[in-house]
C-alpha atoms as a PDB file:
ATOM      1  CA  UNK A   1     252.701  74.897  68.525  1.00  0.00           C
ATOM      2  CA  UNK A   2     254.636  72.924  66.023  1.00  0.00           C
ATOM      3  CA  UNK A   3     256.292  74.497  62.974  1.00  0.00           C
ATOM      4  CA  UNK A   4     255.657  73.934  59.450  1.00  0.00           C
ATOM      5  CA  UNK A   5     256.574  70.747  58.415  1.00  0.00           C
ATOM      6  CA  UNK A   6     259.720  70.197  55.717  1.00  0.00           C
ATOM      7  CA  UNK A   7     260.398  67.269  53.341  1.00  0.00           C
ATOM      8  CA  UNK A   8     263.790  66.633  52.945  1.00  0.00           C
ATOM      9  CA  UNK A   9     262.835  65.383  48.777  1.00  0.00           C
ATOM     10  CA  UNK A  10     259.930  67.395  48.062  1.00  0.00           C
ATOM     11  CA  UNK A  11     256.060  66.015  48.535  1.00  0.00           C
ATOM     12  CA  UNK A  12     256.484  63.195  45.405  1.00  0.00           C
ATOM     13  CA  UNK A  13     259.346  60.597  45.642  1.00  0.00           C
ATOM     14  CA  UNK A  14     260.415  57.360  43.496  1.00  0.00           C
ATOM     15  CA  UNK A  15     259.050  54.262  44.679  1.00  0.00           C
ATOM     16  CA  UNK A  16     261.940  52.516  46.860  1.00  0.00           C
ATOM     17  CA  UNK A  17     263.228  56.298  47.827  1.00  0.00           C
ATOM     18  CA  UNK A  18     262.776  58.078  50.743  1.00  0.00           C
ATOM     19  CA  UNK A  19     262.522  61.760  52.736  1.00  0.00           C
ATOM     20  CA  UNK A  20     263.238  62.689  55.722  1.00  0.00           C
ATOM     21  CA  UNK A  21     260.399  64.898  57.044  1.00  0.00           C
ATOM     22  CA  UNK A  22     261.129  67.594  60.144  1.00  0.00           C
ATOM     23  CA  UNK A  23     260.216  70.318  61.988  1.00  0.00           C
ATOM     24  CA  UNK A  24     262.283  73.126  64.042  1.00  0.00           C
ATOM     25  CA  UNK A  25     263.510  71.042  67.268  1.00  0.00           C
ATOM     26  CA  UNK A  26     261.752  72.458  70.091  1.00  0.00           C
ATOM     27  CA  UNK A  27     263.279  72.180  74.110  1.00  0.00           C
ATOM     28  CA  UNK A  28     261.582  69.756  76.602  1.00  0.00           C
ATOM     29  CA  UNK A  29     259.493  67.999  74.498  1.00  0.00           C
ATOM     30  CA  UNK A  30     258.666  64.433  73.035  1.00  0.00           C
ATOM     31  CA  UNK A  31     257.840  64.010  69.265  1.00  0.00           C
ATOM     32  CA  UNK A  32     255.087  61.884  67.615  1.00  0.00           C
ATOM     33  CA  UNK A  33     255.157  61.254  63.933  1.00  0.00           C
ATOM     34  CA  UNK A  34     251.236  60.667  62.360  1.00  0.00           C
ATOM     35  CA  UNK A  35     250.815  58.786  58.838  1.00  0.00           C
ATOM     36  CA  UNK A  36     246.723  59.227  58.139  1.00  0.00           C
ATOM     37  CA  UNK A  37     246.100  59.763  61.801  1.00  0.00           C
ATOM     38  CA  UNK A  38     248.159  56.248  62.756  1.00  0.00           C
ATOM     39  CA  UNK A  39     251.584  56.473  64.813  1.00  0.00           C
ATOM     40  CA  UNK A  40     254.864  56.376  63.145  1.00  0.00           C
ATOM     41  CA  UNK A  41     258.217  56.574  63.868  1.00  0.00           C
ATOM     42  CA  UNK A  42     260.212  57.501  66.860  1.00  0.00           C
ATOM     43  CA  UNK A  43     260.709  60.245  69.258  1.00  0.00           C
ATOM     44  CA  UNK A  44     262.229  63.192  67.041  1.00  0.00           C
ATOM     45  CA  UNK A  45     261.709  66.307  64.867  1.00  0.00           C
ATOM     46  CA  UNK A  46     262.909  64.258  62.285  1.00  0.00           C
ATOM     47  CA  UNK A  47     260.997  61.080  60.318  1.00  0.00           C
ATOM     48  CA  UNK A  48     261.808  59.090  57.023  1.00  0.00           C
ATOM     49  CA  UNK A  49     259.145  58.773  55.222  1.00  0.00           C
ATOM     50  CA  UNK A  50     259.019  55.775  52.685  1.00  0.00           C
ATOM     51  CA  UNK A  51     255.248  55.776  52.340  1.00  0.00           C
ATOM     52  CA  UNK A  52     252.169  57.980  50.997  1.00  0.00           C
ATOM     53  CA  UNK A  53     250.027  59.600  53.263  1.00  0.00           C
ATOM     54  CA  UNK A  54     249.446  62.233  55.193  1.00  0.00           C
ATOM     55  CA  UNK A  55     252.152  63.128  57.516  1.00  0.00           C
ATOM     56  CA  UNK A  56     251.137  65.356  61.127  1.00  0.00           C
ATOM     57  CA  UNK A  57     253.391  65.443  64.210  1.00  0.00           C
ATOM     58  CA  UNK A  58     252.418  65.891  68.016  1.00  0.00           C
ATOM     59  CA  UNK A  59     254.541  67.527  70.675  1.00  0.00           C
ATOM     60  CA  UNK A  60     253.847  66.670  74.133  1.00  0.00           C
ATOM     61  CA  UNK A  61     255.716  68.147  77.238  1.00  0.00           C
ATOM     62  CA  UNK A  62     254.331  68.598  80.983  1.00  0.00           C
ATOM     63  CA  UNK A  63     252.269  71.140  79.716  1.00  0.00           C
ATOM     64  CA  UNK A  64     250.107  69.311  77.991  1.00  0.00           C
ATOM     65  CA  UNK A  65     249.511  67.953  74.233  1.00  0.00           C
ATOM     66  CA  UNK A  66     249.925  69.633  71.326  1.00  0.00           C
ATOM     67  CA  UNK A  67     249.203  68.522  67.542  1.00  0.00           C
ATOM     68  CA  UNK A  68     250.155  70.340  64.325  1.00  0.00           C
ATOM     69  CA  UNK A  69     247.556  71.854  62.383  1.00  0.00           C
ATOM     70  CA  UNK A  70     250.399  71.963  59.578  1.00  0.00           C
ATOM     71  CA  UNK A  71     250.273  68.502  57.578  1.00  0.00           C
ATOM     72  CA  UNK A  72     252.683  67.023  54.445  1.00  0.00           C
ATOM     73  CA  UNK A  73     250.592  64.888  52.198  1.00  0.00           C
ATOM     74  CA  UNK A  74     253.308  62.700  50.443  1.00  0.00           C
ATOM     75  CA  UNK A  75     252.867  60.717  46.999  1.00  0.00           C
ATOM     76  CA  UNK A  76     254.857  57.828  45.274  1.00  0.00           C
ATOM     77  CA  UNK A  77     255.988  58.420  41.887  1.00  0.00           C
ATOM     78  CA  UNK A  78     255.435  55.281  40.347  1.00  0.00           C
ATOM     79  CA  UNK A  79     258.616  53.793  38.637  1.00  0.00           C
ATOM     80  CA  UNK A  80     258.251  53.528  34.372  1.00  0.00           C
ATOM     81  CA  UNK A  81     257.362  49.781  32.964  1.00  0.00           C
ATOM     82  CA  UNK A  82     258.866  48.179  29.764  1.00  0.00           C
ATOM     83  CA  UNK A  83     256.519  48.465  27.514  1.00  0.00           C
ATOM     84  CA  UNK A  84     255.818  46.055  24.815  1.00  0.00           C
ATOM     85  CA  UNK A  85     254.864  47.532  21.284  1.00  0.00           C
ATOM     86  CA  UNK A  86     251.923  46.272  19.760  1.00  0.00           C
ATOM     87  CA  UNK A  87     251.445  44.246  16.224  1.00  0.00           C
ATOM     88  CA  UNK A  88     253.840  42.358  14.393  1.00  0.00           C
ATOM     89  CA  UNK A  89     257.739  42.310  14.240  1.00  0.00           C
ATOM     90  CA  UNK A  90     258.161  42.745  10.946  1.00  0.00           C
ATOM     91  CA  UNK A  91     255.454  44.904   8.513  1.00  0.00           C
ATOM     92  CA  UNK A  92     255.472  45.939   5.307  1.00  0.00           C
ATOM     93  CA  UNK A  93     253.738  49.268   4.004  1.00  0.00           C
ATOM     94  CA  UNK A  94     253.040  50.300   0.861  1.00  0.00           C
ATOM     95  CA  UNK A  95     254.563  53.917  -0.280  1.00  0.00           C
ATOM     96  CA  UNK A  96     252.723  56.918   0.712  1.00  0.00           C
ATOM     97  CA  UNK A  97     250.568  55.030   3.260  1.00  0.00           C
ATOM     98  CA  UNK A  98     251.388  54.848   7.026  1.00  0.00           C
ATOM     99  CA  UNK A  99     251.403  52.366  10.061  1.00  0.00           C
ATOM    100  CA  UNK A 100     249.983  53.063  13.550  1.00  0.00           C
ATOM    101  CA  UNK A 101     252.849  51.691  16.300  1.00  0.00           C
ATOM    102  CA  UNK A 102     251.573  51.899  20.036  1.00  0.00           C
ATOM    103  CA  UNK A 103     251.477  50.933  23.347  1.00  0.00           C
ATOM    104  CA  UNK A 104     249.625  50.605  26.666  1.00  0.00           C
ATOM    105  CA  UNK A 105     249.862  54.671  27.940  1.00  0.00           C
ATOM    106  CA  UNK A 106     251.373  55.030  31.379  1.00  0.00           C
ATOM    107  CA  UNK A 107     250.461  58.018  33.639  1.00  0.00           C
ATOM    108  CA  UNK A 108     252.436  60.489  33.858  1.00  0.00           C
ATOM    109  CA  UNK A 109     255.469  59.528  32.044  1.00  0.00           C
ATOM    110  CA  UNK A 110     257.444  60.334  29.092  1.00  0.00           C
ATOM    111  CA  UNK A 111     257.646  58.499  25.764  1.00  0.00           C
ATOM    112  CA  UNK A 112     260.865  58.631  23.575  1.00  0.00           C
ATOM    113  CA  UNK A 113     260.506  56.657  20.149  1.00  0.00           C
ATOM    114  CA  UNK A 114     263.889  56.116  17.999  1.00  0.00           C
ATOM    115  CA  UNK A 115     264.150  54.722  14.292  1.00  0.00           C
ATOM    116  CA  UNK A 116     267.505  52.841  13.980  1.00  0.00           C
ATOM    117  CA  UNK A 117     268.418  54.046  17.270  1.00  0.00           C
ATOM    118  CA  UNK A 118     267.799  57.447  16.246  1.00  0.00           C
ATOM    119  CA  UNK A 119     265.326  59.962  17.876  1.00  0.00           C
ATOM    120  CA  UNK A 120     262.518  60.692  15.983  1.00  0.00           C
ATOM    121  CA  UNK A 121     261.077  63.400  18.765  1.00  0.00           C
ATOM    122  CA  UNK A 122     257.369  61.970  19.861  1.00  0.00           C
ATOM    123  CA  UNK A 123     256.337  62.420  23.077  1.00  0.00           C
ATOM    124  CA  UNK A 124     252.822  60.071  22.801  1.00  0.00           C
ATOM    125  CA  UNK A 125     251.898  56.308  23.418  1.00  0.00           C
ATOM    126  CA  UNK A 126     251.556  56.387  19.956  1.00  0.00           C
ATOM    127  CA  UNK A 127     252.571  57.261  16.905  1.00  0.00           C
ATOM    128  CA  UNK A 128     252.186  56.930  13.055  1.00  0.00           C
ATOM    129  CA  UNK A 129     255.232  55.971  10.973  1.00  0.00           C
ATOM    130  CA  UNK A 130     255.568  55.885   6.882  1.00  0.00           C
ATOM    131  CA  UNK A 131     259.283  55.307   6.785  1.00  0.00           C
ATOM    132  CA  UNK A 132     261.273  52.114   6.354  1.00  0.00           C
ATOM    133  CA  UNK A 133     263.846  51.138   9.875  1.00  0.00           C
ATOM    134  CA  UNK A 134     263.685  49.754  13.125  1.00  0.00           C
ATOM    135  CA  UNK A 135     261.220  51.626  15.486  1.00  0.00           C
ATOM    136  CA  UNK A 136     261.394  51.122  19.673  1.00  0.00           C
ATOM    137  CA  UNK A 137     260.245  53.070  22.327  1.00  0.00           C
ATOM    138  CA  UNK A 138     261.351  53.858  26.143  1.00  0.00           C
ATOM    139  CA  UNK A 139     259.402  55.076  29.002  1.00  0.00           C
ATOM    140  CA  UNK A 140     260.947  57.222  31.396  1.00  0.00           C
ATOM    141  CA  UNK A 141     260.174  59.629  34.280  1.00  0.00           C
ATOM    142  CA  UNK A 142     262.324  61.285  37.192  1.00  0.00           C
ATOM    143  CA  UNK A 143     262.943  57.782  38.355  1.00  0.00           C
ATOM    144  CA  UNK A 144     264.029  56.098  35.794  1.00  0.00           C
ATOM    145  CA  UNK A 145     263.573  54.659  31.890  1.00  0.00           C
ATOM    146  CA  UNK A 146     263.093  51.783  30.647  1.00  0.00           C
ATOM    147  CA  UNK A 147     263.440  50.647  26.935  1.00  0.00           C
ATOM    148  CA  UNK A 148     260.701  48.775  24.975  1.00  0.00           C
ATOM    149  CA  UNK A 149     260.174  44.779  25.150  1.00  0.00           C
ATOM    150  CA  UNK A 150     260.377  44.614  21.556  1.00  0.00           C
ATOM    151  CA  UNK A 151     260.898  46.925  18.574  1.00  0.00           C
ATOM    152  CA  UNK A 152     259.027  46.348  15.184  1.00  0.00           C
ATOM    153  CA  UNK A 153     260.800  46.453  11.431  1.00  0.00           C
ATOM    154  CA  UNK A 154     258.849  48.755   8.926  1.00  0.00           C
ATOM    155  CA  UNK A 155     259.407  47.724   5.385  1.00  0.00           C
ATOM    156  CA  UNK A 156     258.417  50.404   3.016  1.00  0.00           C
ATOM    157  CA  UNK A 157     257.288  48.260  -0.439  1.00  0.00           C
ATOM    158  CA  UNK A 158     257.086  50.566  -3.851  1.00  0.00           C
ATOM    159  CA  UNK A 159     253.875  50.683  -5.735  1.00  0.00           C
ATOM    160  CA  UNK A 160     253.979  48.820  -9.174  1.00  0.00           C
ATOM    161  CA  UNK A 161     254.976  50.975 -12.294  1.00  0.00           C
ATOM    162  CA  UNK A 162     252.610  51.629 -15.235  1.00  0.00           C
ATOM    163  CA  UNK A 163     254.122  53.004 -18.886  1.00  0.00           C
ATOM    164  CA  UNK A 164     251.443  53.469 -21.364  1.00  0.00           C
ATOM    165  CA  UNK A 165     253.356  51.975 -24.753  1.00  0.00           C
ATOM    166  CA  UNK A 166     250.420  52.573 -27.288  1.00  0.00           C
ATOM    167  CA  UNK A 167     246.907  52.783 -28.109  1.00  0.00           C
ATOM    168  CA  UNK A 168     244.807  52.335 -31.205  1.00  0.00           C
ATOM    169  CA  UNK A 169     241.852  53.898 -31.024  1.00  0.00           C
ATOM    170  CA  UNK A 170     238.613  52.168 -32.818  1.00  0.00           C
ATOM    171  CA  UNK A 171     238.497  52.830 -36.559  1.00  0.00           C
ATOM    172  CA  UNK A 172     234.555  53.857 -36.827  1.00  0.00           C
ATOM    173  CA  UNK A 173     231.830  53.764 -34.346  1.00  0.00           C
ATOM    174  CA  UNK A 174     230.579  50.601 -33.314  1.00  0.00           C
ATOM    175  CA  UNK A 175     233.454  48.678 -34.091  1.00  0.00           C
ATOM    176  CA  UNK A 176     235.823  46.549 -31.263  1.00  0.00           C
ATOM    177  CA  UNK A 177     238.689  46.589 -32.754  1.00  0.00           C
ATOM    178  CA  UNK A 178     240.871  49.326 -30.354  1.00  0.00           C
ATOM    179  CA  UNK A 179     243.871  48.449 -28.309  1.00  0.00           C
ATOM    180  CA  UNK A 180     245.855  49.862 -25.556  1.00  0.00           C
ATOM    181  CA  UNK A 181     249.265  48.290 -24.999  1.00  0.00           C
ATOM    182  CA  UNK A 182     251.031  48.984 -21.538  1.00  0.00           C
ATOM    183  CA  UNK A 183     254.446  47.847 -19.592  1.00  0.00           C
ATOM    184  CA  UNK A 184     253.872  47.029 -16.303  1.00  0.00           C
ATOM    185  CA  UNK A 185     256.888  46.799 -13.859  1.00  0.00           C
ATOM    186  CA  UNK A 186     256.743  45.494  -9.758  1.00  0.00           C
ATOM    187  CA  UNK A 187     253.254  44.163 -10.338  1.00  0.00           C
ATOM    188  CA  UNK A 188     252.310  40.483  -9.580  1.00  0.00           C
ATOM    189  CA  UNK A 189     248.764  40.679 -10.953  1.00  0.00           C
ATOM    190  CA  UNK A 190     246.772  43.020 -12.916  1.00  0.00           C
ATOM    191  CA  UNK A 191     243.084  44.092 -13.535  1.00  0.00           C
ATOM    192  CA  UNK A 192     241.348  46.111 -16.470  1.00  0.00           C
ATOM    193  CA  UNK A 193     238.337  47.744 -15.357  1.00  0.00           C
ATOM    194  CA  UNK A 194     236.424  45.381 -17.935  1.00  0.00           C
ATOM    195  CA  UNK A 195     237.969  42.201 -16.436  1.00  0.00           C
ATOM    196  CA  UNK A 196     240.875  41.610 -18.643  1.00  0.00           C
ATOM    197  CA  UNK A 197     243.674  40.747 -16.689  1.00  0.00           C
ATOM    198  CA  UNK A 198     246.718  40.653 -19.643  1.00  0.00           C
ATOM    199  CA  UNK A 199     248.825  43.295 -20.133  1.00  0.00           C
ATOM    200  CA  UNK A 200     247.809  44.159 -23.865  1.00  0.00           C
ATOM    201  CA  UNK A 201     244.184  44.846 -24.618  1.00  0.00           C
ATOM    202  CA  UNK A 202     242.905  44.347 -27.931  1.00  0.00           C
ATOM    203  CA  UNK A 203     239.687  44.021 -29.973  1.00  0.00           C
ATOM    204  CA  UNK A 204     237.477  46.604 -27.387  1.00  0.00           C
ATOM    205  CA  UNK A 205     235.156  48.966 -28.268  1.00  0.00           C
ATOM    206  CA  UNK A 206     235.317  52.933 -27.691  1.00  0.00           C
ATOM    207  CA  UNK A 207     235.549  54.018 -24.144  1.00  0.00           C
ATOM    208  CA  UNK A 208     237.312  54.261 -20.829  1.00  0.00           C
ATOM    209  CA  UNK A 209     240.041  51.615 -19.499  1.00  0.00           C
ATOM    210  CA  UNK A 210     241.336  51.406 -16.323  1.00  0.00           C
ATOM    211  CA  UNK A 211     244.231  49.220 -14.878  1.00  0.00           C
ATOM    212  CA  UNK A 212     245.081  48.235 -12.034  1.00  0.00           C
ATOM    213  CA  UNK A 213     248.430  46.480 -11.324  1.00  0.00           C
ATOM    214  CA  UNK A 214     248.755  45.091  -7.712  1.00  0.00           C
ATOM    215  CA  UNK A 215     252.379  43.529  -6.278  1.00  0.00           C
ATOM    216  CA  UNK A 216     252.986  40.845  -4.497  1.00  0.00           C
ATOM    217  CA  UNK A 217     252.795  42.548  -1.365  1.00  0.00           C
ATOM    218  CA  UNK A 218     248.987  44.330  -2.389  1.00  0.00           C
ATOM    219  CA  UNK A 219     250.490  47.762  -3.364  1.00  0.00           C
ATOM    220  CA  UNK A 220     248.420  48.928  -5.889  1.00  0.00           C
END
């Protein structure tokens, strides 16, 4: 009866690798290798195996036949692919908000994502980011890693500034003739909740005012 069966580089190997399977040699015999029930190899208690399958082996001698009820079922690691990061090269984000990179997921491998070449410790296919710098990715497993087609800029854009200068509230009910005067700083356009869109209100009636001072690149 033949012995267990050993792999030479454990069960899983990297695509273009190799083991070398065996068993103890045995006297007076001849050796045949089995991949899913198919001949392989030569005559030996030794095989390299460069394939997936399920591995048996068959002594024969002038006794008769024998075949292993011991089997090694072999698997191919597959070998990491560039991956390409999704969206635009270049984005800009407003402060306090965040931006979703990501890309295709690959089974069973291992993610590594760097701003300006620095590792920012994320193990997932994706991530969310809310800081300005260059962000790439690699993909990596026991046999090998390979860095991201493209990386993706993150510009981080301030909101525009609001300074309440003065306000002059309305001299007896009824009457429109409040003001609110305001500095606005970063903004490229600006909205009062009553449709005014000038910096200095003036001539409006008791109540509530709300601005709204968007920049160029829609921070608000």
């Amino acid at each position: 009866q033949p012995g267990a069966i050993s792999s030479s580089n454990g069960l899983s190997f990297c695509a273009g690798s190799s083991t070398v399977l065996s068993i103890n040699p045995q006297s007076g015999v001849s050796y045949q290798w089995l991949r899913d029930g198919l001949e392989v190899g030569s005559n030996s208690n030794q095989l390299t195996a460069t394939e997936a399958g399920v591995y048996t082996i068959r002594l024969e001698n002038g006794c008769g036949l024998v075949e292993s009820t011991n089997s090694a079922t072999l698997s191919i690691l597959p070998s990491p692919i560039a991956a390409v990061i999704s969206g635009q090269s270049e984005v800009t984000i407003c402060d306090g908000a965040s931006y979703q990179l990501d890309i295709t997921p690959q089974a069973g491998m291992n993610y590594s994502w760097t701003r300006n070449n620095i590792a920012i410790g994320t193990n997932t296919a994706s991530i969310d980011v809310d800081e300005a710098g260059t962000y790439a990715v690699s993909v990596s497993n026991t046999c090998g890693s390979e860095a991201s087609v493209n990386s993706i800029d993150i510009s981080v854009e301030d909101s525009p500034s609001i300074i309440l200068i003065s306000s002059t509230p309305v001299g007896c009910s009824g009457e429109t003739n409040g003001a609110i005067d305001v500095s606005i700083g970063g903004a490229s356009a600006q909205s009062w909740s009553n449709g005014a869109t000038t910096e200095v209100l003036s001539g409006i009636p008791a109540g509530d005012y709300i601005l709204t001072a968007t920049s160029i690149g829609g921070c608000s």
